[in-house]
Protein backbone atom coordinates (compact mmCIF):
# COMPACT_ATOMS: atom_id res chain seq x y z
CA UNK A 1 -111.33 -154.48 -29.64
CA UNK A 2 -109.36 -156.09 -26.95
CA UNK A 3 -106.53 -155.63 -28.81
CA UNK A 4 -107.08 -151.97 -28.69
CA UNK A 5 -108.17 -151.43 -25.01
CA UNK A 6 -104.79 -153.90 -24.01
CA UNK A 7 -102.83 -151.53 -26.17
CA UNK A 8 -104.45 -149.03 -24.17
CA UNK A 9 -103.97 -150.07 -20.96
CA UNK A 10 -100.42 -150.81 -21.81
CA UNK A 11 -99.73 -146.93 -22.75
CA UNK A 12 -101.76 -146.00 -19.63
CA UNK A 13 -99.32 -147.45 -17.89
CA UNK A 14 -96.12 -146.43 -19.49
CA UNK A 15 -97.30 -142.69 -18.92
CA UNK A 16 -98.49 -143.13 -15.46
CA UNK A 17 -94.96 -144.44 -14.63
CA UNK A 18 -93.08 -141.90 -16.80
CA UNK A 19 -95.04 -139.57 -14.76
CA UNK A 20 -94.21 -141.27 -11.61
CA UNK A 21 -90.39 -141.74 -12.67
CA UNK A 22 -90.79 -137.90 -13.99
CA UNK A 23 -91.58 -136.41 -10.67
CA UNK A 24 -89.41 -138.30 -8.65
CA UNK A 25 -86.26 -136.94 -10.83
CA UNK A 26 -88.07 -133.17 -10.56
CA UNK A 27 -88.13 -133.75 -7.18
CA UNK A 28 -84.52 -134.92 -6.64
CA UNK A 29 -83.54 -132.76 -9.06
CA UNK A 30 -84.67 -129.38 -7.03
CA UNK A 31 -82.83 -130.54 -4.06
CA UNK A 32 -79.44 -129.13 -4.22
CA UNK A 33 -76.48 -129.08 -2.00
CA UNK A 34 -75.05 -125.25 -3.05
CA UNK A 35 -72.12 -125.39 -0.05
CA UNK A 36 -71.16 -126.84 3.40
CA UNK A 37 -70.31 -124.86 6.50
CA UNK A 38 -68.11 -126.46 9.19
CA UNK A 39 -67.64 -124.62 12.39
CA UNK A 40 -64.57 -125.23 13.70
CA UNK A 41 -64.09 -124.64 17.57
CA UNK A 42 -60.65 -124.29 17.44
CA UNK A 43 -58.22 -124.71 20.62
CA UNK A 44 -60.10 -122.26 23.92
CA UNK A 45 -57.05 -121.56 25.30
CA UNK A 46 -56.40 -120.08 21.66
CA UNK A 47 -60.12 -118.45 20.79
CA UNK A 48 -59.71 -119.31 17.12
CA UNK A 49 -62.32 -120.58 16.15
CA UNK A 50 -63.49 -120.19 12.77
CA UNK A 51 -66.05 -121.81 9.74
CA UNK A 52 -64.89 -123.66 6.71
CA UNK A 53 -67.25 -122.92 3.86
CA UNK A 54 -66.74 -125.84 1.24
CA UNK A 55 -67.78 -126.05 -2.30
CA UNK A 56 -69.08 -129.08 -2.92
CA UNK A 57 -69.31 -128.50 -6.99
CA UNK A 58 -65.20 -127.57 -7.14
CA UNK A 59 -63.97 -128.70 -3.73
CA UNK A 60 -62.52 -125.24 -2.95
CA UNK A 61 -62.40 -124.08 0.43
CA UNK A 62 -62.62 -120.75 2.39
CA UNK A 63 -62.12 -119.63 5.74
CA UNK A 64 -63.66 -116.90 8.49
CA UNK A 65 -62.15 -116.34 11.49
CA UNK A 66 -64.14 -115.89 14.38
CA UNK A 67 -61.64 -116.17 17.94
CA UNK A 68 -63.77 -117.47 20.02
CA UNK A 69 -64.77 -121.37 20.74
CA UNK A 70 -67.33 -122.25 17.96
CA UNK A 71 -69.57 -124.49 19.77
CA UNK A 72 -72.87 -124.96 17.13
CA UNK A 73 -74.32 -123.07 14.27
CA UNK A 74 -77.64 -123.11 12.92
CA UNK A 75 -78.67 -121.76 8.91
CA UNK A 76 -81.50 -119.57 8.43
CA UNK A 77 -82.89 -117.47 5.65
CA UNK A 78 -79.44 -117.37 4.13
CA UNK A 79 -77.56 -116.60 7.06
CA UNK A 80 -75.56 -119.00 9.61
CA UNK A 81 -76.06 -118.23 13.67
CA UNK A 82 -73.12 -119.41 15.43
CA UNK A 83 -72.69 -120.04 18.89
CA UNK A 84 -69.46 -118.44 20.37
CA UNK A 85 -67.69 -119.23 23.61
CA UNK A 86 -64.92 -116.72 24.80
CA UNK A 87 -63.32 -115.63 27.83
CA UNK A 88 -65.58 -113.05 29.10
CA UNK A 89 -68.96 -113.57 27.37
CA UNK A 90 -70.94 -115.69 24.83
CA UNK A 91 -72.00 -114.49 21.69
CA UNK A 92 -74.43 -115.13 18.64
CA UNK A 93 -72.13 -114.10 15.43
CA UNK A 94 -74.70 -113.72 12.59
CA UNK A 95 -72.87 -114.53 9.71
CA UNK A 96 -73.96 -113.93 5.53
CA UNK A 97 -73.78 -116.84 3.70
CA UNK A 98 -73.05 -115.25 0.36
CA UNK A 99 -70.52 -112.47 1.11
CA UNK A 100 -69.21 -114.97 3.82
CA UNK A 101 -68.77 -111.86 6.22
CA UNK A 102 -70.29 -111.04 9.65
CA UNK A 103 -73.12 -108.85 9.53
CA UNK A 104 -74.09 -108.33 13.45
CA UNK A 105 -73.26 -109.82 16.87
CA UNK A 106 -75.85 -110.63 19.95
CA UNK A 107 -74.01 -111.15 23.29
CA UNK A 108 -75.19 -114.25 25.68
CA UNK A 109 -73.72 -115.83 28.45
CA UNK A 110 -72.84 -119.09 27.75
CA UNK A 111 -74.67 -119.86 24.02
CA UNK A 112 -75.09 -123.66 23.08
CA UNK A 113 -77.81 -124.37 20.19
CA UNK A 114 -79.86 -122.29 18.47
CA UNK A 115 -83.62 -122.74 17.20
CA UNK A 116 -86.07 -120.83 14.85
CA UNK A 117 -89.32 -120.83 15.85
CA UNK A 118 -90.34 -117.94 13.09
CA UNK A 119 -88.34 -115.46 10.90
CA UNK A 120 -88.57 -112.80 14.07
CA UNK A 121 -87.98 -114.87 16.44
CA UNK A 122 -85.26 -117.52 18.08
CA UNK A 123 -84.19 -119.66 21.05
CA UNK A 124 -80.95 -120.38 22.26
CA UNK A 125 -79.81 -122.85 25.38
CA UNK A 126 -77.43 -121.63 28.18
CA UNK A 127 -75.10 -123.18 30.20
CA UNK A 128 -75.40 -122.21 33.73
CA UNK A 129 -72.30 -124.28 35.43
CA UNK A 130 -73.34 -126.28 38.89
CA UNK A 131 -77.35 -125.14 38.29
CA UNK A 132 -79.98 -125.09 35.62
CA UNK A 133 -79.45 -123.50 32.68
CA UNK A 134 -81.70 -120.95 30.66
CA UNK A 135 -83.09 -120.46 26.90
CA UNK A 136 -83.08 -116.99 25.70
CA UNK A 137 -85.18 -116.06 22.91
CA UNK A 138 -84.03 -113.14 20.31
CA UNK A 139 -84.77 -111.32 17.48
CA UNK A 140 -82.75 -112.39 15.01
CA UNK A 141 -84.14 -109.36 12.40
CA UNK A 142 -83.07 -106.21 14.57
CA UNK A 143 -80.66 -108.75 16.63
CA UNK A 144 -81.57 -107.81 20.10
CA UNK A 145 -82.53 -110.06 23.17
CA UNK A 146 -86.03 -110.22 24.09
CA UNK A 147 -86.50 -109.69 28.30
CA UNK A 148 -87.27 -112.50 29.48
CA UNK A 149 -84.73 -115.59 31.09
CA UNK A 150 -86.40 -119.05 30.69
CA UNK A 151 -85.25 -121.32 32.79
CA UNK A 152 -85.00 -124.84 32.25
CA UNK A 153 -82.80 -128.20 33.49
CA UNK A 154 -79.16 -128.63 34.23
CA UNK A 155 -76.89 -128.26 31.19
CA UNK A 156 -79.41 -127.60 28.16
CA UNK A 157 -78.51 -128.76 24.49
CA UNK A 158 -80.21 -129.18 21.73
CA UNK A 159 -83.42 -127.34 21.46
CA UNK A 160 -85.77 -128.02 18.15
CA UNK A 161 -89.91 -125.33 17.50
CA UNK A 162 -92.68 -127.03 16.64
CA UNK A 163 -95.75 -125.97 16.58
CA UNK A 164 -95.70 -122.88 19.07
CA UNK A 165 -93.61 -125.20 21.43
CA UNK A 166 -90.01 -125.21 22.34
CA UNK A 167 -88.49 -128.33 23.14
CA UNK A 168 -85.25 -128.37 24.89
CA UNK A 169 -83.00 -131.29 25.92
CA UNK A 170 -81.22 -131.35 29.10
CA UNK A 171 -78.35 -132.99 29.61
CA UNK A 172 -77.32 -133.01 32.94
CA UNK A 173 -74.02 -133.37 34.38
CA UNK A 174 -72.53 -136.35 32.69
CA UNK A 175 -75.65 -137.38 31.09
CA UNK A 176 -77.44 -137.39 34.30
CA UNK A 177 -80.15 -135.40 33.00
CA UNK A 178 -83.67 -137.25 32.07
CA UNK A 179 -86.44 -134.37 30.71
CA UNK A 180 -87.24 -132.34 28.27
CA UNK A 181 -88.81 -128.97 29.03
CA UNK A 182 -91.51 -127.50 26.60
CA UNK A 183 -91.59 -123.54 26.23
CA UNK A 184 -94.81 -121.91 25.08
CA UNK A 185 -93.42 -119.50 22.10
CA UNK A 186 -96.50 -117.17 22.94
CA UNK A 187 -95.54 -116.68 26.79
CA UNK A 188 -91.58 -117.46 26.67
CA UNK A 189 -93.17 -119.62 29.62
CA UNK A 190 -92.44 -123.85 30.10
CA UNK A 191 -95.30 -125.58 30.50
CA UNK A 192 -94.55 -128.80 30.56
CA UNK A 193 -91.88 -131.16 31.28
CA UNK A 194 -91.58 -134.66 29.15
CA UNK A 195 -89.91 -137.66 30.14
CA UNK A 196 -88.11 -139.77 27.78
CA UNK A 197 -86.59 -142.37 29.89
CA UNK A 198 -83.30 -142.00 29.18
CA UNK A 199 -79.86 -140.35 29.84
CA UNK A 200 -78.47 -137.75 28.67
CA UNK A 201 -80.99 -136.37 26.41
CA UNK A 202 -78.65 -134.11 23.96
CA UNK A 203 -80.42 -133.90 20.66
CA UNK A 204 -84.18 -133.47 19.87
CA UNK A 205 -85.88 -132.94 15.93
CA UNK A 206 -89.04 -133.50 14.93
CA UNK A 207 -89.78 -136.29 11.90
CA UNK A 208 -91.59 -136.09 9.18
CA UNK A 209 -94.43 -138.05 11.48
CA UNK A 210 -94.41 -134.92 13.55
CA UNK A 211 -92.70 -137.33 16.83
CA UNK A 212 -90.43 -135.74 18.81
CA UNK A 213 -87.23 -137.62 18.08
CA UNK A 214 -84.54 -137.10 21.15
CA UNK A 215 -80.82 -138.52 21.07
CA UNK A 216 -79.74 -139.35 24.47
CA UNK A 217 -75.46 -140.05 24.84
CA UNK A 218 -75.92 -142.03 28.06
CA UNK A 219 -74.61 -141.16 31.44
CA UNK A 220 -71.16 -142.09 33.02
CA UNK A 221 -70.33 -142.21 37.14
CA UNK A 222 -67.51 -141.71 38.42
CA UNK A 223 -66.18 -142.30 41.98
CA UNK A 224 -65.55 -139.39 44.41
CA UNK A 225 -61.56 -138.57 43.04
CA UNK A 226 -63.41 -139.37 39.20
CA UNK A 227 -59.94 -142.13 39.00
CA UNK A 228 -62.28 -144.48 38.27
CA UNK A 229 -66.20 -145.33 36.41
CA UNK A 230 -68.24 -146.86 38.94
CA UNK A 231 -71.28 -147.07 36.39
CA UNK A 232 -72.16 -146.11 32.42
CA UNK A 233 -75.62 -146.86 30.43
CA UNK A 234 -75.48 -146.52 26.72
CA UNK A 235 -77.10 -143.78 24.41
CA UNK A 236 -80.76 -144.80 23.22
CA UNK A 237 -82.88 -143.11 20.66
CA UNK A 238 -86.23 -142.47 21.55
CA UNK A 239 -89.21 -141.48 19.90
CA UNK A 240 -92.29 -139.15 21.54
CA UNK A 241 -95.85 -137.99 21.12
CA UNK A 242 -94.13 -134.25 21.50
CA UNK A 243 -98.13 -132.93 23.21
CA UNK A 244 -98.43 -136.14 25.73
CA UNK A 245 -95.14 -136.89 26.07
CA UNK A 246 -95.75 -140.69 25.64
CA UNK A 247 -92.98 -142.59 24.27
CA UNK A 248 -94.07 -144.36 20.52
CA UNK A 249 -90.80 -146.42 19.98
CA UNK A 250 -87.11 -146.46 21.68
CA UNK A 251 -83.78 -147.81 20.31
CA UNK A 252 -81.37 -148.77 22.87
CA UNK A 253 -77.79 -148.41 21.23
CA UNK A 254 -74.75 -151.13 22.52
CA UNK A 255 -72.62 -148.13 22.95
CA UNK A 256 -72.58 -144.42 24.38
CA UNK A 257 -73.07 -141.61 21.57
CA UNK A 258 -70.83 -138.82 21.33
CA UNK A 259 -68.88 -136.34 19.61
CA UNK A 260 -65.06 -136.14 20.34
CA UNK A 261 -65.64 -132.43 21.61
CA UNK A 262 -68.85 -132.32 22.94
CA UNK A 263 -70.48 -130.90 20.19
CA UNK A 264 -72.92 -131.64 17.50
CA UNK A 265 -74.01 -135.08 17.68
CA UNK A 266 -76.73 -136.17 15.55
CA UNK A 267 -77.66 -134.94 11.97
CA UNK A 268 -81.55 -135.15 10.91
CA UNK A 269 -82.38 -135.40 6.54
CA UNK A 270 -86.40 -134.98 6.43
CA UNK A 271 -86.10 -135.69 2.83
CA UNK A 272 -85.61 -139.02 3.53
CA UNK A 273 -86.54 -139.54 6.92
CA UNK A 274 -83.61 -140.35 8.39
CA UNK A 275 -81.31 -139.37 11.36
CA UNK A 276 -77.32 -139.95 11.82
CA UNK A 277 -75.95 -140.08 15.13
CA UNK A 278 -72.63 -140.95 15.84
CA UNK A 279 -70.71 -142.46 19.05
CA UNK A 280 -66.90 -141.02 18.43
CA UNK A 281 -65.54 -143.67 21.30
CA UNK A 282 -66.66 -146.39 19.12
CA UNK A 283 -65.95 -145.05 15.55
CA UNK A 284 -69.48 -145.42 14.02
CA UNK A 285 -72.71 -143.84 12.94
CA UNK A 286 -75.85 -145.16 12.94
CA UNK A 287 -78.66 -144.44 10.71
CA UNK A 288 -82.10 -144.61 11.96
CA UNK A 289 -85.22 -145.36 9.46
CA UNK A 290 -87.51 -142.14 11.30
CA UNK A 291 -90.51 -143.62 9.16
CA UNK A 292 -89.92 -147.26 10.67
CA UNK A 293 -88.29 -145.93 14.15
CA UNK A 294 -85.82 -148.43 13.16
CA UNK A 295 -82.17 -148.41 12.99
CA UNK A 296 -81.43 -149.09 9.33
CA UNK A 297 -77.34 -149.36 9.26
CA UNK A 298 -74.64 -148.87 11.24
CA UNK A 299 -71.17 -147.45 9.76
CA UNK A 300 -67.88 -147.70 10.67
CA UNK A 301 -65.69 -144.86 9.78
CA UNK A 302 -62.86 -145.54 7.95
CA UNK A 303 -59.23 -145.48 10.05
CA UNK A 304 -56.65 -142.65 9.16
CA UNK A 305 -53.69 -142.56 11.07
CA UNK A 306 -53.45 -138.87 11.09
CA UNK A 307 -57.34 -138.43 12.38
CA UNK A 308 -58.72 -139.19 15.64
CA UNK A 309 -62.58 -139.32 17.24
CA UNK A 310 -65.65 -138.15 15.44
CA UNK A 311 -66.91 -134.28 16.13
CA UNK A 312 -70.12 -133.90 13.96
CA UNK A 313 -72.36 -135.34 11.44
CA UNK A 314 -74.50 -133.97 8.17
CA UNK A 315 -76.12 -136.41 5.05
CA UNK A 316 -76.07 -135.22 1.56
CA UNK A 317 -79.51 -136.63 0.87
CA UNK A 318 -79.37 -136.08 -2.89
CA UNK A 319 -75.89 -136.81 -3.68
CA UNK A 320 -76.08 -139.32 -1.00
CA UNK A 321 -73.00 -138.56 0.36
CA UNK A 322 -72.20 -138.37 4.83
CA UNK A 323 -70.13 -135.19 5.77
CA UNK A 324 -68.04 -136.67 8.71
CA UNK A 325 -65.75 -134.59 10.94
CA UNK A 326 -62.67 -135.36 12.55
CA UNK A 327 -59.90 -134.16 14.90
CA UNK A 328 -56.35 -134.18 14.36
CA UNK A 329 -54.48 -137.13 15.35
CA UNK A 330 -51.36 -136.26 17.95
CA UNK A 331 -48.00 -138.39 18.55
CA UNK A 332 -50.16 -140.57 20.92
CA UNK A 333 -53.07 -141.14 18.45
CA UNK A 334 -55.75 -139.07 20.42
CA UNK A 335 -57.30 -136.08 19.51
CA UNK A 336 -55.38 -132.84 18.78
CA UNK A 337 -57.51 -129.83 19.37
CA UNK A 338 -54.56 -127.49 18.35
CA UNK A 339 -53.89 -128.94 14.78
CA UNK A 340 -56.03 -128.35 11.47
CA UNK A 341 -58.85 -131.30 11.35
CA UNK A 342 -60.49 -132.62 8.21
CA UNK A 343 -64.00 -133.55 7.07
CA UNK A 344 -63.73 -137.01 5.31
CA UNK A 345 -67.09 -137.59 2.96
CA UNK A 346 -68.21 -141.09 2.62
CA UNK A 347 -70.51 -142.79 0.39
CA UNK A 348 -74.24 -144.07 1.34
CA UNK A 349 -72.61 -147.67 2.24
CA UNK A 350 -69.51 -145.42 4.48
CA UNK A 351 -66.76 -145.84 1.63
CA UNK A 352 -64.26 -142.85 2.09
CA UNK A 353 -64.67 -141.07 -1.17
CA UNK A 354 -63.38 -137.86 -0.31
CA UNK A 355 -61.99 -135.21 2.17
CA UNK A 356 -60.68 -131.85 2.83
CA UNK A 357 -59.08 -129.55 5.56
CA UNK A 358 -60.72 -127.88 7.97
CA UNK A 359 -60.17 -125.87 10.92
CA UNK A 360 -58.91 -127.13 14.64
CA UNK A 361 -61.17 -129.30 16.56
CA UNK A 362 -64.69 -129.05 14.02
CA UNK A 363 -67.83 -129.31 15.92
CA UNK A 364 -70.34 -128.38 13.86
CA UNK A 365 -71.75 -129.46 9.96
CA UNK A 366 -74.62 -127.54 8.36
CA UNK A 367 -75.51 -128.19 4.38
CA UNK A 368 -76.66 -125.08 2.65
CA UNK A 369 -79.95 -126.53 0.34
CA UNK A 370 -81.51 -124.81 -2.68
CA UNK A 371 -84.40 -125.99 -4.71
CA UNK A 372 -84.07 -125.63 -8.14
C-alpha cells in the first residue's frame, strides 16, 4: 500500500509539473514578435523622415516615407500613430500595419507622444516653446480632434491611461521640470498634479503592480552664454502610487538618461516586468526588475566605429532579444543625422547578434505582438 500511494504521489507530481512546464511553453509560445517598426526622424532641415518595418522571421526590410521629422509612434489595433514635425504644422500620420500605407492624417501643432486611453479615444502632448505645453485628445476612429486644449507643464513627453486618468510627464526646459499632471478622461480636465522628486520626468508606464513608473533624464544648467555647465543631477527612476501620488521606491542612476536625438527613451515589456532605459552619453541600458523596483543589469552597448549615441530602445521578451538604435557615425565620430542609421539587436546578456539598416537619425522602436 505505500508502495502504491508513493507511486502515486510520484505521478501526481510529474503531471502537476508537466502541467506547469505545459503552460508556461503555451504561454510563451502565444507571444509572438510578427514585425518591428522603427521611425526614423530623418535630418529637419531635410523632412524625410520615414519608418523601417523589419521582419524579424527573414530579416527583410521595407521602407515608408513620410517628410516630415518622425518624433514617436505609438501601435494600436493594427495601426501605428506617428508623431510628425514639419515646417508649418504637426501632424498624426495614421499608418496600416499590413498594407504598410497611410490611411488618414490629423493635423496638431507641435505632436510629441501619443496615448490610448480606449479604441475612440487618444491623447497626445504638445510642445508649446518658452510656455506650457498642451495634450490634445482625438478620435482616432473618424480621426478628428476633440474641442478641447488641456493644458499642462512646460515641455510635455511621455504620457501613459490608466484607469480613466491621463498621466503626463513634463519635462521642462533642460530637465527642469518636476510634476506630472493627471487628466480626468471623462472631463478632458487635470485634476491633479503628482510630484516625483526628480528632474526631468520624460517617460511614465504603468507596471504590472499598477505603480506609476516615471523615467526622469536629469537636468543640466548652463551659464548665461550656455559656454559652460554650471550644474547637472543624474536621471533616477521612480516608482508612484499613480491616485496619491506617494513615491513606493526610487532608483537614482550614476549617469543622465538620454537618447542621442531626444526621442524615445525608455522601453516597458509587461510580460516580464521589466523596463529598459538607456543613457546614449554613457553607452548603456539599464534594466529595471518592475516587480522588485530594482535595477537588475546594466548593458553596455557594443562599439562600432561607423555608429554613434543611442536613439531608442524595445525588448523582444520571447525571443529575448534588445532592439537598439543608433545614429550614423560622421568623420569626427559623433552623430550623423543626415546618413542611414542601423538598429543593432543584442542578446539578453547585450552580445551583438545582429543588425540592419535603417533610416537617418531613428528615434523611435515599437514591436508588433500577436498571440498565437
Amino acid at each position: 500500500m505505500r508502495k502504491l500511494l508513493l507511486l502515486w504521489s510520484l505521478l501526481l507530481l510529474v503531471l502537476n509539473g508537466c502541467d506547469l512546464l505545459g503552460s508556461e511553453d503555451d504561454q510563451a509560445s502565444r507571444l509572438v514578435i510578427t514585425g518591428v517598426v522603427v521611425g526614423n526622424g530623418g535630418n529637419f532641415s531635410d523632412q524625410n523622415g520615414s519608418l523601417t518595418f523589419y521582419d524579424p522571421a527573414t530579416g527583410q526590410t521595407a521602407t515608408l516615407a513620410l517628410n516630415a521629422f518622425v518624433q514617436s509612434l505609438t501601435l494600436h489595433q493594427g495601426r501605428a500613430y506617428v508623431a510628425l514635425n514639419t515646417f508649418s504644422v504637426g501632424q498624426i500620420a495614421i499608418v496600416d500595419l499590413t498594407s504598410r500605407q497611410l490611411a488618414g492624417r490629423i493635423n496638431v501643432p507641435i505632436p510629441r507622444y501619443i496615448t490610448f486611453a480606449s479604441d475612440q479615444k487618444a491623447y497626445v502632448t504638445n510642445m508649446a516653446f518658452g510656455r506650457d505645453g498642451f495634450v490634445l485628445a482625438f478620435n482616432p476612429v473618424t480621426q478628428t480632434l476633440l474641442p478641447d486644449t488641456i493644458p499642462v507643464g512646460l515641455y510635455p513627453e511621455g504620457l501613459v491611461a490608466h484607469k480613466g486618468r491621463v498621466y503626463v510627464a513634463n519635462y521642462g526646459s533642460l530637465g527642469a521640470g518636476r510634476t506630472i499632471s493627471v487628466i480626468d478622461t471623462a472631463t478632458d480636465a487635470v485634476v491633479q498634479t503628482l510630484e516625483p522628486g526628480c528632474d526631468g520626468p520624460q517617460a511614465v508606464f504603468i507596471d504590472a503592480e499598477e505603480e506609476l513608473v516615471v523615467v526622469c533624464l536629469g537636468k543640466t544648467v548652463y551659464n548665461a552664454d550656455y559656454s559652460a555647465i554650471i550644474e547637472q543631477t543624474n536621471g533616477q527612476i521612480v516608482f508612484m502610487n499613480p491616485t496619491t501620488g506617494v513615491v513606493t521606491a526610487r532608483l537614482t542612476l550614476e549617469v543622465q538618461l538620454g537618447s542621442a536625438n531626444g526621442t524615445q527613451v525608455a522601453y516597458y515589456a509587461p510580460e516580464v516586468e521589466e523596463l529598459y532605459a538607456i543613457s546614449s552619453g554613457s553607452g548603456r541600458i539599464f534594466r529595471v526588475n518592475t516587480n522588485a523596483n530594482a535595477l537588475a543589469a546594466t548593458i553596455t552597448v557594443p562599439t562600432a566605429t561607423d555608429l554613434a549615441g543611442l536613439s531608442a530602445v524595445a525588448y523582444d521578451a520571447a525571443q529575448q532579444r534588445l532592439y537598439v538604435a543608433r545614429l550614423a557615425a560622421g568623420p569626427n565620430g559623433r552623430p550623423d543625422y543626415t546618413a542611414a542609421g542601423a538598429v543593432v539587436i543584442l542578446n539578453r546578456e547585450g552580445r551583438q547578434i545582429d543588425r540592419f539598416s535603417v533610416g537617418p537619425a531613428p528615434s523611435h522602436i515599437a514591436l508588433v505582438q500577436e498571440r498565437r
